[in-house]
N, C-alpha and C. Protein backbone atom coordinates (compact mmCIF):
# COMPACT_ATOMS: atom_id res chain seq x y z
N UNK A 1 39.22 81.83 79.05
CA UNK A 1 38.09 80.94 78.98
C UNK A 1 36.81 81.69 78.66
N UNK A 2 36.76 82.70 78.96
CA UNK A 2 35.88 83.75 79.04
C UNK A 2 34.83 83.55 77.18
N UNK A 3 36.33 84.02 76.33
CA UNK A 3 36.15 83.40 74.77
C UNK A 3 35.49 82.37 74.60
N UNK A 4 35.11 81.45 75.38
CA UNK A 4 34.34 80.27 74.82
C UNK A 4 33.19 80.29 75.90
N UNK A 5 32.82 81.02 76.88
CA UNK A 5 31.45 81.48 76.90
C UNK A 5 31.77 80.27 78.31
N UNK A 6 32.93 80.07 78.78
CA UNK A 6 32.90 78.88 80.02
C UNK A 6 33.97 79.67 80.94
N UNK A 7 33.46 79.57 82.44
CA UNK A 7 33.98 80.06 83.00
C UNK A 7 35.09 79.50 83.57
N UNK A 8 36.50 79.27 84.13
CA UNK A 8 37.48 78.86 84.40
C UNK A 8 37.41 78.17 85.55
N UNK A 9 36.67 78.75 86.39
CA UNK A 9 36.72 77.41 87.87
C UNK A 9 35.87 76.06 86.88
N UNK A 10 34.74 76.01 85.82
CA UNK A 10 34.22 74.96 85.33
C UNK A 10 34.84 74.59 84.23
N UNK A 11 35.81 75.24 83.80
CA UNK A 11 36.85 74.11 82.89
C UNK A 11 37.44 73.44 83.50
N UNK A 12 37.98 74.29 84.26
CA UNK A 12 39.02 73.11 85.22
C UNK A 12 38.53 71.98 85.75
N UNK A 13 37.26 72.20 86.42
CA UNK A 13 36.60 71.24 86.96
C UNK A 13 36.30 70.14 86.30
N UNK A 14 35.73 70.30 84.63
CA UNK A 14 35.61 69.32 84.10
C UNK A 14 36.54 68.84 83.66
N UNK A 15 37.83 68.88 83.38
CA UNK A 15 38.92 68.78 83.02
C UNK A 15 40.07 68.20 84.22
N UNK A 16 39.07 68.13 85.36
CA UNK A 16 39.91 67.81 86.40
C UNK A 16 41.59 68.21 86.71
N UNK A 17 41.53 69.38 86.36
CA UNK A 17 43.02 70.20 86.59
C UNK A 17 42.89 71.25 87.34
N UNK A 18 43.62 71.74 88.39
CA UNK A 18 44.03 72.69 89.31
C UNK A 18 43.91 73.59 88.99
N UNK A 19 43.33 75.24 89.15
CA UNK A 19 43.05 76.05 88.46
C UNK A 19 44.24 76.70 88.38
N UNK A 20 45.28 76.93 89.52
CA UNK A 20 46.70 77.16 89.16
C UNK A 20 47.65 76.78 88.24
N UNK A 21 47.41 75.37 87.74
CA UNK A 21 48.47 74.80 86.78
C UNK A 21 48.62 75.79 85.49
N UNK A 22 47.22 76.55 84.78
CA UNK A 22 46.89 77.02 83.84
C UNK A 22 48.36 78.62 84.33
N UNK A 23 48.03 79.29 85.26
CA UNK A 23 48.45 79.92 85.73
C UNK A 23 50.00 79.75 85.41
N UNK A 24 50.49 79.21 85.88
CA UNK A 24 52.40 78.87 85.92
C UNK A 24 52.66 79.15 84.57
N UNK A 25 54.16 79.83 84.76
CA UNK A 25 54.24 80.14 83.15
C UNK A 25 55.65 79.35 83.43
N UNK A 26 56.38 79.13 82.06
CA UNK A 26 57.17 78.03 82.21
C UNK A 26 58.31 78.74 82.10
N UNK A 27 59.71 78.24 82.87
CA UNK A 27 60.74 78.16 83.24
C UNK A 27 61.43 78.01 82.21
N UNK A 28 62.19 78.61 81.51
CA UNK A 28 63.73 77.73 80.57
C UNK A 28 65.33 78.99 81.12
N UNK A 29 66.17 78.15 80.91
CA UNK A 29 66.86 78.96 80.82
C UNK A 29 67.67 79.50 79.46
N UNK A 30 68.73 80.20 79.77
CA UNK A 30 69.21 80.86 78.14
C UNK A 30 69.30 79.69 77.27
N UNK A 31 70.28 78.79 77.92
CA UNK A 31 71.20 77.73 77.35
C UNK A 31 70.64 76.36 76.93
N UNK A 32 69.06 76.45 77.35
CA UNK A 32 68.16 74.71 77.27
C UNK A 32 68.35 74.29 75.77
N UNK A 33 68.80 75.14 74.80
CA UNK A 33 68.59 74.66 73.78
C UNK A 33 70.08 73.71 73.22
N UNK A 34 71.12 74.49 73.72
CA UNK A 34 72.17 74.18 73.56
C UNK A 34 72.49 73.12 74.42
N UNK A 35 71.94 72.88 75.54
CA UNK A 35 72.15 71.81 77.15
C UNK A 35 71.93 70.67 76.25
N UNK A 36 70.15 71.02 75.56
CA UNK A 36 69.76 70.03 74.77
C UNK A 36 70.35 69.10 73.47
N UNK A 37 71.15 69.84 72.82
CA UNK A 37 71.82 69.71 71.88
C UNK A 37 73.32 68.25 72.17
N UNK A 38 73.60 69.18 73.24
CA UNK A 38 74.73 68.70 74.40
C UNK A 38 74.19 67.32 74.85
N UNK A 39 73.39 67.02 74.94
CA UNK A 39 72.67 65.95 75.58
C UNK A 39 71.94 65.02 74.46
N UNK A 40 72.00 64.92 73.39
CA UNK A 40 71.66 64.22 72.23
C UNK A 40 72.56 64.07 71.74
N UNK A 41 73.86 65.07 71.76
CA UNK A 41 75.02 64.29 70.77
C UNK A 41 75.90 63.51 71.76
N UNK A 42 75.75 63.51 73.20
CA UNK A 42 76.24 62.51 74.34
C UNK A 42 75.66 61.23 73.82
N UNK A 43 74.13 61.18 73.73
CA UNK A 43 73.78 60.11 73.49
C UNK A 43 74.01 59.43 72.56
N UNK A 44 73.98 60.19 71.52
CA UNK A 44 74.28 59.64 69.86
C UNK A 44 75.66 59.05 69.99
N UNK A 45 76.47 59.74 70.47
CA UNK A 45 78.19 59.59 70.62
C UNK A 45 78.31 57.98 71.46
N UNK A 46 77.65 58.36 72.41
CA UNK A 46 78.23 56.90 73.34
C UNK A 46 77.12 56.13 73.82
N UNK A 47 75.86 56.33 73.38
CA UNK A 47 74.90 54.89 73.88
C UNK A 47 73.65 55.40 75.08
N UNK A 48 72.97 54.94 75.34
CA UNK A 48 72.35 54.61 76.39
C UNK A 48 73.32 54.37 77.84
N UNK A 49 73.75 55.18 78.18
CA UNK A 49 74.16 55.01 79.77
C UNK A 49 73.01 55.84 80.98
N UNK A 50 72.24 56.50 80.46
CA UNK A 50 71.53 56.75 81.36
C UNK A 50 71.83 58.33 81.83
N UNK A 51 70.88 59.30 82.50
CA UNK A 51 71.08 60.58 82.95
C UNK A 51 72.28 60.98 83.70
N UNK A 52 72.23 60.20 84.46
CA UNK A 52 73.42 60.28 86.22
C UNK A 52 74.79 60.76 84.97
N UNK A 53 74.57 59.55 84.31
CA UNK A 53 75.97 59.68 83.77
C UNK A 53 76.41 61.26 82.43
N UNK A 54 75.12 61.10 81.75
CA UNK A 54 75.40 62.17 80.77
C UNK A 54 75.30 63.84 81.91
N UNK A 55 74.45 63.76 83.29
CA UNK A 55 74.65 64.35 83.94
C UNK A 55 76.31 65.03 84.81
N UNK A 56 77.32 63.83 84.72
CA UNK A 56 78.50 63.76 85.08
C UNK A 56 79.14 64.24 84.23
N UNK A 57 78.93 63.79 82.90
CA UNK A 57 79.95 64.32 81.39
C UNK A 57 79.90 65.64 81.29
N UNK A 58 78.51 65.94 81.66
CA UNK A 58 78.53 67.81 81.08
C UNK A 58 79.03 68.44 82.55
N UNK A 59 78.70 67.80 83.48
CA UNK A 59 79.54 68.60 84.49
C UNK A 59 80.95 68.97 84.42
N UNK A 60 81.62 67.47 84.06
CA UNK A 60 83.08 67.56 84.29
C UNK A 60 83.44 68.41 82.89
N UNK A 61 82.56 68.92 82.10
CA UNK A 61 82.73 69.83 80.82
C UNK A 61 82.54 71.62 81.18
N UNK A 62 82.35 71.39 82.40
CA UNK A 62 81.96 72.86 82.84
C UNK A 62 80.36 73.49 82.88
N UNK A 63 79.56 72.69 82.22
CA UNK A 63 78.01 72.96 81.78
C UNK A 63 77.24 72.94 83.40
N UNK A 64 76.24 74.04 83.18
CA UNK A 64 75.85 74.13 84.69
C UNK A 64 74.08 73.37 84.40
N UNK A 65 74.17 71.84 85.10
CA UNK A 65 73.63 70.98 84.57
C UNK A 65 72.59 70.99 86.29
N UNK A 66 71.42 71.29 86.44
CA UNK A 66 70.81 71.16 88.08
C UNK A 66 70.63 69.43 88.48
N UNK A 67 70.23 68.49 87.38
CA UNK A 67 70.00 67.48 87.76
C UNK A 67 70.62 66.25 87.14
């Protein structure tokens, strides 16, 4: 923030965001791209059934799926 001559507790502030959020760096794992892949051709293949379920398919496929 420094670069634009504004200091970071007053971006945030005006921006009404947590000064931590900026902070967090993001999570993926190796496989999100492929999970992802996995999870669009479920859908394409068989419809709208919803997460729970495309959640169940890749399980019972061996895919290590958290939610």
């Amino acid at each position: 923030m420094r670069q634009l001559g504004v200091l970071e507790r007053t971006a945030c502030a005006v921006l009404g965001q947590h000064r931590s959020t900026g902070l967090k760096v993001p999570r993926g794992t190796d496989d999100e791209v492929a999970l992802t892949a996995d999870i669009m051709e479920l859908a394409t293949r068989c419809g709208p059934h919803g997460y729970r379920w495309a959640t169940a398919q890749l399980r019972e496929a061996d895919r290590a799926v958290t939610r």
